[in-house]
N, C-alpha and C. Protein backbone atom coordinates (compact mmCIF):
# COMPACT_ATOMS: atom_id res chain seq x y z
N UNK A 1 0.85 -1.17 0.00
CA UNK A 1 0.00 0.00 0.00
C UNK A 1 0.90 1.24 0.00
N UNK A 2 1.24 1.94 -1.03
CA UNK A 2 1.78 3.59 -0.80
C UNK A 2 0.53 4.47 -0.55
N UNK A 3 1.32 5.32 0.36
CA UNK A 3 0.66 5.95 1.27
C UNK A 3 1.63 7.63 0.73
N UNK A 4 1.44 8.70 1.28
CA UNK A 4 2.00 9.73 1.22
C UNK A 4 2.55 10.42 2.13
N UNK A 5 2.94 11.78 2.43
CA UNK A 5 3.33 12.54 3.38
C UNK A 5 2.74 12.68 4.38
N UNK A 6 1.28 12.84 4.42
CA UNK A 6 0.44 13.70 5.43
C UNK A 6 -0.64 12.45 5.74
N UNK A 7 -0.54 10.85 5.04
CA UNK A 7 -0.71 9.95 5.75
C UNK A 7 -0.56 9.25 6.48
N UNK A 8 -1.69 9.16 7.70
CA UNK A 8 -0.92 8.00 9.14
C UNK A 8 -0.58 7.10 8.78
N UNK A 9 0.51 6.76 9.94
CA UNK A 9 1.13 5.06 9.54
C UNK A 9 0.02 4.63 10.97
N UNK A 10 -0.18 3.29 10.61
CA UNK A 10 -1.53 2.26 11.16
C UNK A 10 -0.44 1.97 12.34
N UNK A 11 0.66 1.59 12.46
CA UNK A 11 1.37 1.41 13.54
C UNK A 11 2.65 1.58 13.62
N UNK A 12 2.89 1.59 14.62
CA UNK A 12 4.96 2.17 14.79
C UNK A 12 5.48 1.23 14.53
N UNK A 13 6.45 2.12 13.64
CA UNK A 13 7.33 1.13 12.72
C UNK A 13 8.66 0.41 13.65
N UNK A 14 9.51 -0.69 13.72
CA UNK A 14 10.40 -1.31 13.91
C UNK A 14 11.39 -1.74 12.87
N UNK A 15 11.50 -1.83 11.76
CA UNK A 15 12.10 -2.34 10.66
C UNK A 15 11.52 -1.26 9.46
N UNK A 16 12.94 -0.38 9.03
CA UNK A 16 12.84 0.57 7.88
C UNK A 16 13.22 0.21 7.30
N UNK A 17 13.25 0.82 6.14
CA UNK A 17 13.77 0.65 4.85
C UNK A 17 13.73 1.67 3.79
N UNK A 18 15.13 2.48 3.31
CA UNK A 18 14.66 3.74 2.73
C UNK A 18 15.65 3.28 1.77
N UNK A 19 14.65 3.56 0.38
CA UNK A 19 14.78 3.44 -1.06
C UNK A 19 15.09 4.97 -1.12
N UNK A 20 15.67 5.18 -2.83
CA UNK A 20 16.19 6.05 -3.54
C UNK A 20 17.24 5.93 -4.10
N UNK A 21 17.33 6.39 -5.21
CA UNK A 21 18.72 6.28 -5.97
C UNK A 21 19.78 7.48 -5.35
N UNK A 22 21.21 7.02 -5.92
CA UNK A 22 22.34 7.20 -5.29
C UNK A 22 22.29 8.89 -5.11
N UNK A 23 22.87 9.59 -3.89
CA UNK A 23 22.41 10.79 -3.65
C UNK A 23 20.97 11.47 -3.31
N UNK A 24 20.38 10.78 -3.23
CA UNK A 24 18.64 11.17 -2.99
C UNK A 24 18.64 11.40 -1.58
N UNK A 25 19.59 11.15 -0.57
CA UNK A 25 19.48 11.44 1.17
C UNK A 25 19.37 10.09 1.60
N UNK A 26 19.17 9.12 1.16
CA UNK A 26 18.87 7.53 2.13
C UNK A 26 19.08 7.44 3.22
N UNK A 27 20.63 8.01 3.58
CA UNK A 27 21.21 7.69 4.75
C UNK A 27 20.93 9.10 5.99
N UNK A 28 20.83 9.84 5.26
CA UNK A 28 20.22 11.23 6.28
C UNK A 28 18.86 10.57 6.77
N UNK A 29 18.13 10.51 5.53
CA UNK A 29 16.57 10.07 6.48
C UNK A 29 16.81 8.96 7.06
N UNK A 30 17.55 8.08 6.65
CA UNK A 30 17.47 6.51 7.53
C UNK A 30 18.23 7.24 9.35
N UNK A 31 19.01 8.11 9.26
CA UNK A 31 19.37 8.26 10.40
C UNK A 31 18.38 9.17 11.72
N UNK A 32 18.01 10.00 10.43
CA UNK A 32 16.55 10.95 11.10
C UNK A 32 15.55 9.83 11.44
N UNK A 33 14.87 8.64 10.90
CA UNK A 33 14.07 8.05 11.36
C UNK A 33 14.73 7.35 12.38
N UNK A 34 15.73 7.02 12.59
CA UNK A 34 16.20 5.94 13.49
C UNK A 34 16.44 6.99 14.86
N UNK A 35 16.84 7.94 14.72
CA UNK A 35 16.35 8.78 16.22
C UNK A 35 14.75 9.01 16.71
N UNK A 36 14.32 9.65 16.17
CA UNK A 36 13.19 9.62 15.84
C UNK A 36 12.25 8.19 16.80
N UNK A 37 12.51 7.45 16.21
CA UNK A 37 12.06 5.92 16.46
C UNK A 37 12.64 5.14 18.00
N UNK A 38 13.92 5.79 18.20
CA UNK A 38 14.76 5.55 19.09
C UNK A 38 15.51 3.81 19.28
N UNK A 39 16.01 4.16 17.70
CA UNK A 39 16.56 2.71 17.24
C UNK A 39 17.94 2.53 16.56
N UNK A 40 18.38 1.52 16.25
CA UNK A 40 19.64 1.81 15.62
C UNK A 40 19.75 1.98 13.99
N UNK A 41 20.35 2.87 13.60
CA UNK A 41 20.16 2.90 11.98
C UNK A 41 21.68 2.17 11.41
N UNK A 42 22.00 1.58 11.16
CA UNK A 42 22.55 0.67 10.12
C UNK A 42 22.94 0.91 8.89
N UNK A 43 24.11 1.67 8.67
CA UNK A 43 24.61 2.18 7.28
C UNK A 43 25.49 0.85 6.36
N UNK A 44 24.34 0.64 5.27
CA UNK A 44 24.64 -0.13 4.65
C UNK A 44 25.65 -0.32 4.13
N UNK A 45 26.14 0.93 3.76
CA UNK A 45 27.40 1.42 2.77
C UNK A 45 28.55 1.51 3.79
N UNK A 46 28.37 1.17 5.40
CA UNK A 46 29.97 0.47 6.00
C UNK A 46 29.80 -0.87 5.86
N UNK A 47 28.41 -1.39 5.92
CA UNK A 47 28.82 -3.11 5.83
C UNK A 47 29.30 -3.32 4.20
N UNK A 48 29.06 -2.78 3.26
CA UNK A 48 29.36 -3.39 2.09
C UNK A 48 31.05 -2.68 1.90
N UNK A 49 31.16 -1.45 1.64
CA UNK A 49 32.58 -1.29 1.41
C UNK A 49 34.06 -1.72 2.09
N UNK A 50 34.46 -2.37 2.01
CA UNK A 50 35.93 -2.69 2.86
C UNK A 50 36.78 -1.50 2.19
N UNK A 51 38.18 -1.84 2.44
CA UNK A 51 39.09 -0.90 2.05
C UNK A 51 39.22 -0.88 0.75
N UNK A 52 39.68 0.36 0.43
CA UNK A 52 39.81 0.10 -1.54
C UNK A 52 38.35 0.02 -2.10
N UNK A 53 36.97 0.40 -1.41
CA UNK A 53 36.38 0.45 -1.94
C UNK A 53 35.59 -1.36 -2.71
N UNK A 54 36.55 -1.85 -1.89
CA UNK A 54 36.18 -3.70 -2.61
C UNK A 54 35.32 -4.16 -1.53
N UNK A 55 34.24 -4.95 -2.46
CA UNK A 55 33.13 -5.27 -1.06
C UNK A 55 33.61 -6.30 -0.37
N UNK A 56 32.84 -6.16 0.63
CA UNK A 56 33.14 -7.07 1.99
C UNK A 56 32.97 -8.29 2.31
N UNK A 57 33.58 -9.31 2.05
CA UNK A 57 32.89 -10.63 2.10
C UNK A 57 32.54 -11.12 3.09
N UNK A 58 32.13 -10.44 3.95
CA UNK A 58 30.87 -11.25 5.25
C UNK A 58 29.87 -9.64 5.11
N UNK A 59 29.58 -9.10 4.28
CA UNK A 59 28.40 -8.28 3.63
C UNK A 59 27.19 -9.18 3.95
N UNK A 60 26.47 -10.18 2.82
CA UNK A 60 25.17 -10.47 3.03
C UNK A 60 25.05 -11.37 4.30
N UNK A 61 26.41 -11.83 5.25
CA UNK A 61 26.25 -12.49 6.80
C UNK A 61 26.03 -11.27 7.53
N UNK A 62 26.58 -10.35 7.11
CA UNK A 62 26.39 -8.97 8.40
C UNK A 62 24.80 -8.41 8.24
N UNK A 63 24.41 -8.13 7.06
CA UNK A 63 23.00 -7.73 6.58
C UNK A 63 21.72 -9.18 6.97
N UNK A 64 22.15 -10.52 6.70
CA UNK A 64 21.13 -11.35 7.35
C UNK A 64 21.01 -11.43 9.28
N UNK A 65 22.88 -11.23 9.91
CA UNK A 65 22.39 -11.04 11.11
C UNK A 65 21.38 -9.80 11.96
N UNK A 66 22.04 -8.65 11.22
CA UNK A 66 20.95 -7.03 11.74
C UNK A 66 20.16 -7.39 11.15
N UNK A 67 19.26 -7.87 10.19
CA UNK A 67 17.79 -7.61 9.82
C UNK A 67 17.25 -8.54 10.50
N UNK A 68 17.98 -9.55 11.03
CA UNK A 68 16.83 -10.80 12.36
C UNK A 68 16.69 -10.00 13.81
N UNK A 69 17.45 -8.63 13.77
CA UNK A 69 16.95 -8.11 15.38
C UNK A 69 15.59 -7.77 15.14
N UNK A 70 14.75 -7.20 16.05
CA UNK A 70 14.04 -6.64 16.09
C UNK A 70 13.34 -5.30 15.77
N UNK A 71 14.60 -5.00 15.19
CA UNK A 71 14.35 -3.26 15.28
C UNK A 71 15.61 -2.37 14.72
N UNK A 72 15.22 -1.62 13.86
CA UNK A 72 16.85 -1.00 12.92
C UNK A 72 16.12 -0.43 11.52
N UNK A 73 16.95 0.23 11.37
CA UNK A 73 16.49 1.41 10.00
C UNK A 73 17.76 1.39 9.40
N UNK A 74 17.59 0.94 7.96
CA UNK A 74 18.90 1.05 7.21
C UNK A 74 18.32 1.41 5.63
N UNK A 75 19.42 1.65 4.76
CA UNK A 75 19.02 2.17 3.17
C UNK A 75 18.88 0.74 2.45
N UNK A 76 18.18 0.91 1.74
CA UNK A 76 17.56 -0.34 0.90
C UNK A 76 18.61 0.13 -0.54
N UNK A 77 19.41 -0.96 -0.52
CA UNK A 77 20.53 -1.08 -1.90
C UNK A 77 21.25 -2.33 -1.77
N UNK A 78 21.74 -2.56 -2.80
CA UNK A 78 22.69 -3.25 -3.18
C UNK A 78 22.05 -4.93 -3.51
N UNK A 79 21.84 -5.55 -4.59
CA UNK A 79 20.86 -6.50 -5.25
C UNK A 79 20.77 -7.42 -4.09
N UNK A 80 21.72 -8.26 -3.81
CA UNK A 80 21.78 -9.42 -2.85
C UNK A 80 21.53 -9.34 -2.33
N UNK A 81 20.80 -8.35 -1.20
CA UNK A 81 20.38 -8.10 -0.33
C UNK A 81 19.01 -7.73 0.05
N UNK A 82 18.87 -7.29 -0.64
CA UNK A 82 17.38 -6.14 -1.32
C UNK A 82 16.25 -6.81 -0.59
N UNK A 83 16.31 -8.02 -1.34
CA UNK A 83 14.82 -8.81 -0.80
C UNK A 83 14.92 -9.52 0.73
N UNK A 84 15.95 -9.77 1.05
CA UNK A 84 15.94 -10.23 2.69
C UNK A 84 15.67 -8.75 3.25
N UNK A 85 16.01 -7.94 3.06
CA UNK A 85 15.63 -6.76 3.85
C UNK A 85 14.07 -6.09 3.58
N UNK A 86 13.85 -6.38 2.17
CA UNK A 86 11.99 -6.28 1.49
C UNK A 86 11.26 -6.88 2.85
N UNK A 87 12.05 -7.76 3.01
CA UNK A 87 10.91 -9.22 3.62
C UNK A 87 11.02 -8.83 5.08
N UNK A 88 12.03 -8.43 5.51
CA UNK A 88 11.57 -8.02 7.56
C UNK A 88 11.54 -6.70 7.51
N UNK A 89 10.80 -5.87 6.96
CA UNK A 89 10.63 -4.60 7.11
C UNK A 89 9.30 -4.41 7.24
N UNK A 90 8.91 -4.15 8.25
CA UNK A 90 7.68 -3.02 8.68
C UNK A 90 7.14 -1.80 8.09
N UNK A 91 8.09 -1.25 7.44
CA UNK A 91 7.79 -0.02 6.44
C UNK A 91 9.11 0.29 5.80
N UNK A 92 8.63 0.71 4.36
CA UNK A 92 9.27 1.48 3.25
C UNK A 92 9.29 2.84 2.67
N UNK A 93 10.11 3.23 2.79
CA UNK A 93 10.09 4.38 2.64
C UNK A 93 11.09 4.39 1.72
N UNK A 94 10.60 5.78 0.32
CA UNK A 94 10.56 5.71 -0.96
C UNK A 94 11.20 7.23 -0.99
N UNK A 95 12.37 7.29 -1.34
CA UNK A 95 12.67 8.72 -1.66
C UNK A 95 12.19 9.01 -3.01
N UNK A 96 11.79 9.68 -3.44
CA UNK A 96 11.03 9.25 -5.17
C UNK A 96 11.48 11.04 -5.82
N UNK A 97 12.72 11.43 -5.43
CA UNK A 97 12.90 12.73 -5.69
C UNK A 97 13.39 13.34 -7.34
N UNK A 98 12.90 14.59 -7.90
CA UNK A 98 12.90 14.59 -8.83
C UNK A 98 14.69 14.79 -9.40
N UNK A 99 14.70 14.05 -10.50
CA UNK A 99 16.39 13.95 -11.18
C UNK A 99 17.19 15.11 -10.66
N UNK A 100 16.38 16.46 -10.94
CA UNK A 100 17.46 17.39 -11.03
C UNK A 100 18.19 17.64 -9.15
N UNK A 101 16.97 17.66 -8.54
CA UNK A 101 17.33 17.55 -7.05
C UNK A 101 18.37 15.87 -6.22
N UNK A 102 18.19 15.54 -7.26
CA UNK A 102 18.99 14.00 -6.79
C UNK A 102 20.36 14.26 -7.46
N UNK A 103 20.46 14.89 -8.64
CA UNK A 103 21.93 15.08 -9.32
C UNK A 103 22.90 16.47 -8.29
N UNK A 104 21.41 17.92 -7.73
CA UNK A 104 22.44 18.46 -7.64
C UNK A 104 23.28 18.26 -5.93
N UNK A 105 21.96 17.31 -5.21
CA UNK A 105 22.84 16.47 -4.17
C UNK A 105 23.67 15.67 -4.27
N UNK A 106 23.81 14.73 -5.11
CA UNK A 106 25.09 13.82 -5.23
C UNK A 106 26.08 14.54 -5.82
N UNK A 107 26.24 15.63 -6.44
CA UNK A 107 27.48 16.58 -7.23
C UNK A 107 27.97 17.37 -6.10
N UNK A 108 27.17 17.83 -5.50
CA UNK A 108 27.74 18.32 -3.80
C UNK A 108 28.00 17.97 -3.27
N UNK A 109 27.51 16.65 -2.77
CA UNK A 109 27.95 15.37 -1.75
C UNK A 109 29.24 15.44 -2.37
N UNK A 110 29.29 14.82 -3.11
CA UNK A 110 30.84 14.07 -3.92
C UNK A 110 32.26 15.40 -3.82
N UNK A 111 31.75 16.65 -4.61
CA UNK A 111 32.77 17.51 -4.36
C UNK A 111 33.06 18.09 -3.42
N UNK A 112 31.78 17.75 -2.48
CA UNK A 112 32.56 18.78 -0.79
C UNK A 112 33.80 16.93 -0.11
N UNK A 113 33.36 15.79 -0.34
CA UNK A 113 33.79 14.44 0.32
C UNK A 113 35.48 14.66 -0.21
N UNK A 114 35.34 14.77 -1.24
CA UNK A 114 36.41 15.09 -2.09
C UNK A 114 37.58 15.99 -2.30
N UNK A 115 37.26 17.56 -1.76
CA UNK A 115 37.81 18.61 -1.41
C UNK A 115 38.46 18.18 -0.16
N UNK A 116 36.92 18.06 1.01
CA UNK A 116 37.44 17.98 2.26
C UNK A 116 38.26 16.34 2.78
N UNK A 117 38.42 15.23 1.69
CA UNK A 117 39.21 14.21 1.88
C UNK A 117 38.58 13.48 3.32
N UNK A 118 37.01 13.76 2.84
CA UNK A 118 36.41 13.14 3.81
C UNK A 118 37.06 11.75 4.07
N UNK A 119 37.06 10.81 5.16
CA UNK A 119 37.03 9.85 5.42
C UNK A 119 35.66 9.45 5.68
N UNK A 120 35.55 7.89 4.45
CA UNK A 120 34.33 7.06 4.61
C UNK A 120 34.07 5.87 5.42
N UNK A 121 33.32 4.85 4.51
CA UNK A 121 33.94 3.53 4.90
C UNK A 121 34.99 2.88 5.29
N UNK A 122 35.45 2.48 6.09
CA UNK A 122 36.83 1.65 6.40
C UNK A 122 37.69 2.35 5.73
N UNK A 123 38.47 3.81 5.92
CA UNK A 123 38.96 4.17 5.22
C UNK A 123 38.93 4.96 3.80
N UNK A 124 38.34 4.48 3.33
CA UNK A 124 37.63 5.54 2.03
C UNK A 124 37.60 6.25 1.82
N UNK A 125 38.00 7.31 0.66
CA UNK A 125 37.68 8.41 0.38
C UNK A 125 37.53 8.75 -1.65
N UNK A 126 36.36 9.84 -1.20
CA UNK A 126 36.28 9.85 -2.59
C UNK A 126 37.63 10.18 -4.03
N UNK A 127 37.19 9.09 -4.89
CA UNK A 127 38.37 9.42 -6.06
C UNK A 127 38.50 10.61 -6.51
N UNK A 128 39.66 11.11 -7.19
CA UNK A 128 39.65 12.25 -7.85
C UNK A 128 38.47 12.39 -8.70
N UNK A 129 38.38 13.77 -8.68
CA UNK A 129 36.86 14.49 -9.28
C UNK A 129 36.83 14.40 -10.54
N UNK A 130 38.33 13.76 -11.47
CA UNK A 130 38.39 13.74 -13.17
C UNK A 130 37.66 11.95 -13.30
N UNK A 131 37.59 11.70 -12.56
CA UNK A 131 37.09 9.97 -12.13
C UNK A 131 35.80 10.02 -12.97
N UNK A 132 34.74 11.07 -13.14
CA UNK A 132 33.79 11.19 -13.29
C UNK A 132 33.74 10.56 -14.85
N UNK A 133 35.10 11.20 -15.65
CA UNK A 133 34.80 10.92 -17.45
C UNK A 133 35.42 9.49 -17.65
N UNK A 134 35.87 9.09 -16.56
CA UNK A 134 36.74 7.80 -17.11
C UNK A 134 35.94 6.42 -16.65
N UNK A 135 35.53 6.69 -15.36
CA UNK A 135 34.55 5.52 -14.44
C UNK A 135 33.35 5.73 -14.68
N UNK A 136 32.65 4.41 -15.44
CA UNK A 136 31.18 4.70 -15.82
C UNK A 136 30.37 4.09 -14.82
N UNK A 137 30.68 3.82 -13.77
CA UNK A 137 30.40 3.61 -12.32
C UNK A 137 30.56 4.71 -11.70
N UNK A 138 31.21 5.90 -11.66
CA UNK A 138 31.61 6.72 -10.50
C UNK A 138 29.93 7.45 -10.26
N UNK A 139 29.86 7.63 -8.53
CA UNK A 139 29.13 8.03 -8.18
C UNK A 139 27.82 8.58 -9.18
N UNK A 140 28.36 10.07 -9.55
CA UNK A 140 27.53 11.05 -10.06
C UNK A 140 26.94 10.29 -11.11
N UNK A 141 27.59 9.34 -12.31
CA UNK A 141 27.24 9.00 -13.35
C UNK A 141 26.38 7.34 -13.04
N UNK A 142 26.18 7.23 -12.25
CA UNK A 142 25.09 6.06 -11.43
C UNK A 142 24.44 6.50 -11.15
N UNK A 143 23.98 7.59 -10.26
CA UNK A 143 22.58 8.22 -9.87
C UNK A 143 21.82 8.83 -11.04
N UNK A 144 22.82 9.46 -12.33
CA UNK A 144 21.89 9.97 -13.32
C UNK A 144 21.59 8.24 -14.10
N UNK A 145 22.38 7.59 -14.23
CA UNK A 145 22.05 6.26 -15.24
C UNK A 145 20.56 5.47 -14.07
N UNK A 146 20.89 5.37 -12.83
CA UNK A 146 19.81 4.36 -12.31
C UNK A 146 18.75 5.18 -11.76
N UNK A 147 18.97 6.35 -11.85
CA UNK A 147 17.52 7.12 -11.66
C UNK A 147 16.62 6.87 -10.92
N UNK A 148 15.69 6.20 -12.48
CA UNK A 148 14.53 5.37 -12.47
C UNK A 148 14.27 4.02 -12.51
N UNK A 149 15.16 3.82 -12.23
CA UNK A 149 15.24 1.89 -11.99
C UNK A 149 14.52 1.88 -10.51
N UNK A 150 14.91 2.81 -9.08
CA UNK A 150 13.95 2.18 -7.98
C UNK A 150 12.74 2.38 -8.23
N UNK A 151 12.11 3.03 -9.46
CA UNK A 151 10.62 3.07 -9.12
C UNK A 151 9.73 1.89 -9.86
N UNK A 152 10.57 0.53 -10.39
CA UNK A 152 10.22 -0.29 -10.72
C UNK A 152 10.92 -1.54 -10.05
N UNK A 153 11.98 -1.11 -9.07
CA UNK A 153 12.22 -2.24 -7.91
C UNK A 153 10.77 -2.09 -6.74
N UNK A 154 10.33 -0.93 -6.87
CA UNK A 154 9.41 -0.23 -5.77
C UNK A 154 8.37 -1.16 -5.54
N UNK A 155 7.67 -0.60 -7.35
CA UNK A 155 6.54 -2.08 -7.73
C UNK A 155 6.67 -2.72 -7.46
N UNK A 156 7.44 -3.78 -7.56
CA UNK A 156 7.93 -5.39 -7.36
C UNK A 156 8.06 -5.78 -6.43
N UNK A 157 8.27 -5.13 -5.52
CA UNK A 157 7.85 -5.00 -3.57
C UNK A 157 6.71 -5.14 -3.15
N UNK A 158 5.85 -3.92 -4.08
CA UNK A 158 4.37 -3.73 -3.94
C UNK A 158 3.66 -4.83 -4.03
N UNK A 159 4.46 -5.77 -5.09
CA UNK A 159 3.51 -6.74 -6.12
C UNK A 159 3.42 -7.84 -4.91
N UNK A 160 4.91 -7.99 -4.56
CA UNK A 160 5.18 -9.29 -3.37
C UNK A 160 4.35 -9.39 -2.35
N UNK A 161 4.57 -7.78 -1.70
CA UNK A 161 4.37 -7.61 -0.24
C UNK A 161 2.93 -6.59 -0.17
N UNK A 162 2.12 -7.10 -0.72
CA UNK A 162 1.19 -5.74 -0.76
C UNK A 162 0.53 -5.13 0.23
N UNK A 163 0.89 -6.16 1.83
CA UNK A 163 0.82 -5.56 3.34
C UNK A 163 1.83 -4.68 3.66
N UNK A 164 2.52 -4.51 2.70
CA UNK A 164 3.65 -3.33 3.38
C UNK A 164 3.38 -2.41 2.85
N UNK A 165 3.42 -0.99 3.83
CA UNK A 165 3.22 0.15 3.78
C UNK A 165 4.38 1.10 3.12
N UNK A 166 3.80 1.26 1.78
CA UNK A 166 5.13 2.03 1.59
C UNK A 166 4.94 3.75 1.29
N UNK A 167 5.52 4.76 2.05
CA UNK A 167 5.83 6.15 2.06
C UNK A 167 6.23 6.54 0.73
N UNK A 168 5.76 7.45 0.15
CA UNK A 168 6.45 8.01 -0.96
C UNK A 168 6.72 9.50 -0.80
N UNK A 169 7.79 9.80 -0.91
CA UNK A 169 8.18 11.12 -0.64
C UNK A 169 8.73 11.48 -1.82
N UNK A 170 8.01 13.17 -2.51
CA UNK A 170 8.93 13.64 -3.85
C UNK A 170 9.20 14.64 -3.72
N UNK A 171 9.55 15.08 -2.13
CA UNK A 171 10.29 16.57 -2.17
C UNK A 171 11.01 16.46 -1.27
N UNK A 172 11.74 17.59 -0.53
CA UNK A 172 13.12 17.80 0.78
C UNK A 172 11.22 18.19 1.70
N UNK A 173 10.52 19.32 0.77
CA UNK A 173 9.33 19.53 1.71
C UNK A 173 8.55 18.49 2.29
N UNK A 174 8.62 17.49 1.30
CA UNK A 174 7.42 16.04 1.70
C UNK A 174 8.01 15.49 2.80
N UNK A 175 9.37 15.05 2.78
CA UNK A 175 9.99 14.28 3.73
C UNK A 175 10.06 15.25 4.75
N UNK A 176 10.20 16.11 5.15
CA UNK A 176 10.00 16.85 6.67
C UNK A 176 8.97 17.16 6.65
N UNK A 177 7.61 17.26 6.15
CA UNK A 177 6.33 17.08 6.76
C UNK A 177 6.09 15.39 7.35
N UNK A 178 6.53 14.40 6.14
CA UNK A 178 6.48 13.39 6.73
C UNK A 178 6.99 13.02 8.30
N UNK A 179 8.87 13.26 7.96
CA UNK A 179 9.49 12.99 9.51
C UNK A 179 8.84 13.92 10.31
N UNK A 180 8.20 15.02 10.33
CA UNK A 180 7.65 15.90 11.76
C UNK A 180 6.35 15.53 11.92
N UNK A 181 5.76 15.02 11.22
CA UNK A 181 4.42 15.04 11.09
C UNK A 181 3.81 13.28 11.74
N UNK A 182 3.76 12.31 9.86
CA UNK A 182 3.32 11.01 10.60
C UNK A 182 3.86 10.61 11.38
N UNK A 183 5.75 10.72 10.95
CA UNK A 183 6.34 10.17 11.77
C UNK A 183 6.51 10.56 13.10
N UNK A 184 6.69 11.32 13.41
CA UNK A 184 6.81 11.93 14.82
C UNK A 184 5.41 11.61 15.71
N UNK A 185 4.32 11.40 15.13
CA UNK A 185 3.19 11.51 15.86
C UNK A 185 2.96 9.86 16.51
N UNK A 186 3.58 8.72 15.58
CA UNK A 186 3.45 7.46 15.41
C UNK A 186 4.36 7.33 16.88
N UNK A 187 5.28 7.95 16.87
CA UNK A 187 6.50 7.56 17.60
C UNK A 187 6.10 8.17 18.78
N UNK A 188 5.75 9.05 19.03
CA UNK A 188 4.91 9.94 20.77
C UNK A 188 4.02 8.97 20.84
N UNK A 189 3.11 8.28 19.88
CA UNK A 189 1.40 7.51 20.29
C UNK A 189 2.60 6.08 20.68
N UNK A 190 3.06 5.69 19.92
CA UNK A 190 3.18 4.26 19.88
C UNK A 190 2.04 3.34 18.38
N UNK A 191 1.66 4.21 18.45
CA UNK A 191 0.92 3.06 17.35
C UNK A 191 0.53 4.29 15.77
């Protein structure tokens, strides 16, 4: 069932799950709901990256043990995983934001990580910023190529799970009426 901004959730959530393509906020809102909720949020993107950017091979053991707790908010990515986390989630939540606002966050994300030699994952930090014309993987050029691919992983959730409640948010405005609003109200009631 998608639901919207300024719709109640039927009960308090325990198990999140926030969709959106690369740069859309996943991990901001997954962390805003997980206070919020007063739970642990779970950044997907330390269990999968090891050093060098090479994934982690106890990844889908680390992602099957946190999704059997009880309770945790993490970003919905990365294929192998996708559907064990579809399947113990209580609610979905859909960043569904429009291209140009998803490109000019991930082009900011990336060049402030980059300037400032942020440290990521296990070490990590973003590649040089000429990375962009040579890596048809690098960041920026994945969020414009997969776009619109979650809004037909979205369906296919819908199709499975059609008891799960899923949020659709298509603005920075929707999602903070949402987090102040259903969400916050769910989380003071309990239900």
């Amino acid at each position: 069932m998608i639901i919207g901004p300024t719709d109640a959730l039927e009960t308090r959530p325990s198990r999140v799950i926030v969709a959106g393509t690369s740069g859309s906020g996943k991990t901001t809102l997954a962390s805003r709901i997980a206070h919020i909720l007063g739970t642990d949020h779970i950044e997907i993107d330390g269990l999968f990256h090891g050093p060098d950017w090479t994934p982690r091979a106890s990844f889908e053991a680390d992602v099957e043990e946190f999704s059997s707790r009880p309770s945790w908010v993490t970003e919905w990515q990365y294929g192998p995983v996708r559907d064990i986390l579809a399947d113990r989630a209580d609610l979905f939540v859909w960043l569904d934001l429009p291209r140009r606002t998803v490109m000019r966050q991930v082009t900011s994300r990336t060049l402030r990580r980059r300037l400032r030699r942020e440290v990521l994952w296990n070490g990590n930090i973003e590649p040089p910023l000429a990375n962009i014309f040579s890596d048809k993987d690098h960041i920026v050029r994945w969020a414009w190529k997969t776009h619109g691919l979650v809004a037909d992983r979205v369906a296919a959730v819908s199709r499975r799970r059609p008891e799960l409640t899923v949020v659709r948010l298509r603005s920075r405005t929707a999602v903070d009426s949402w987090v102040d609003g259903a969400l916050a109200e769910t989380a003071r009631t309990g239900d």
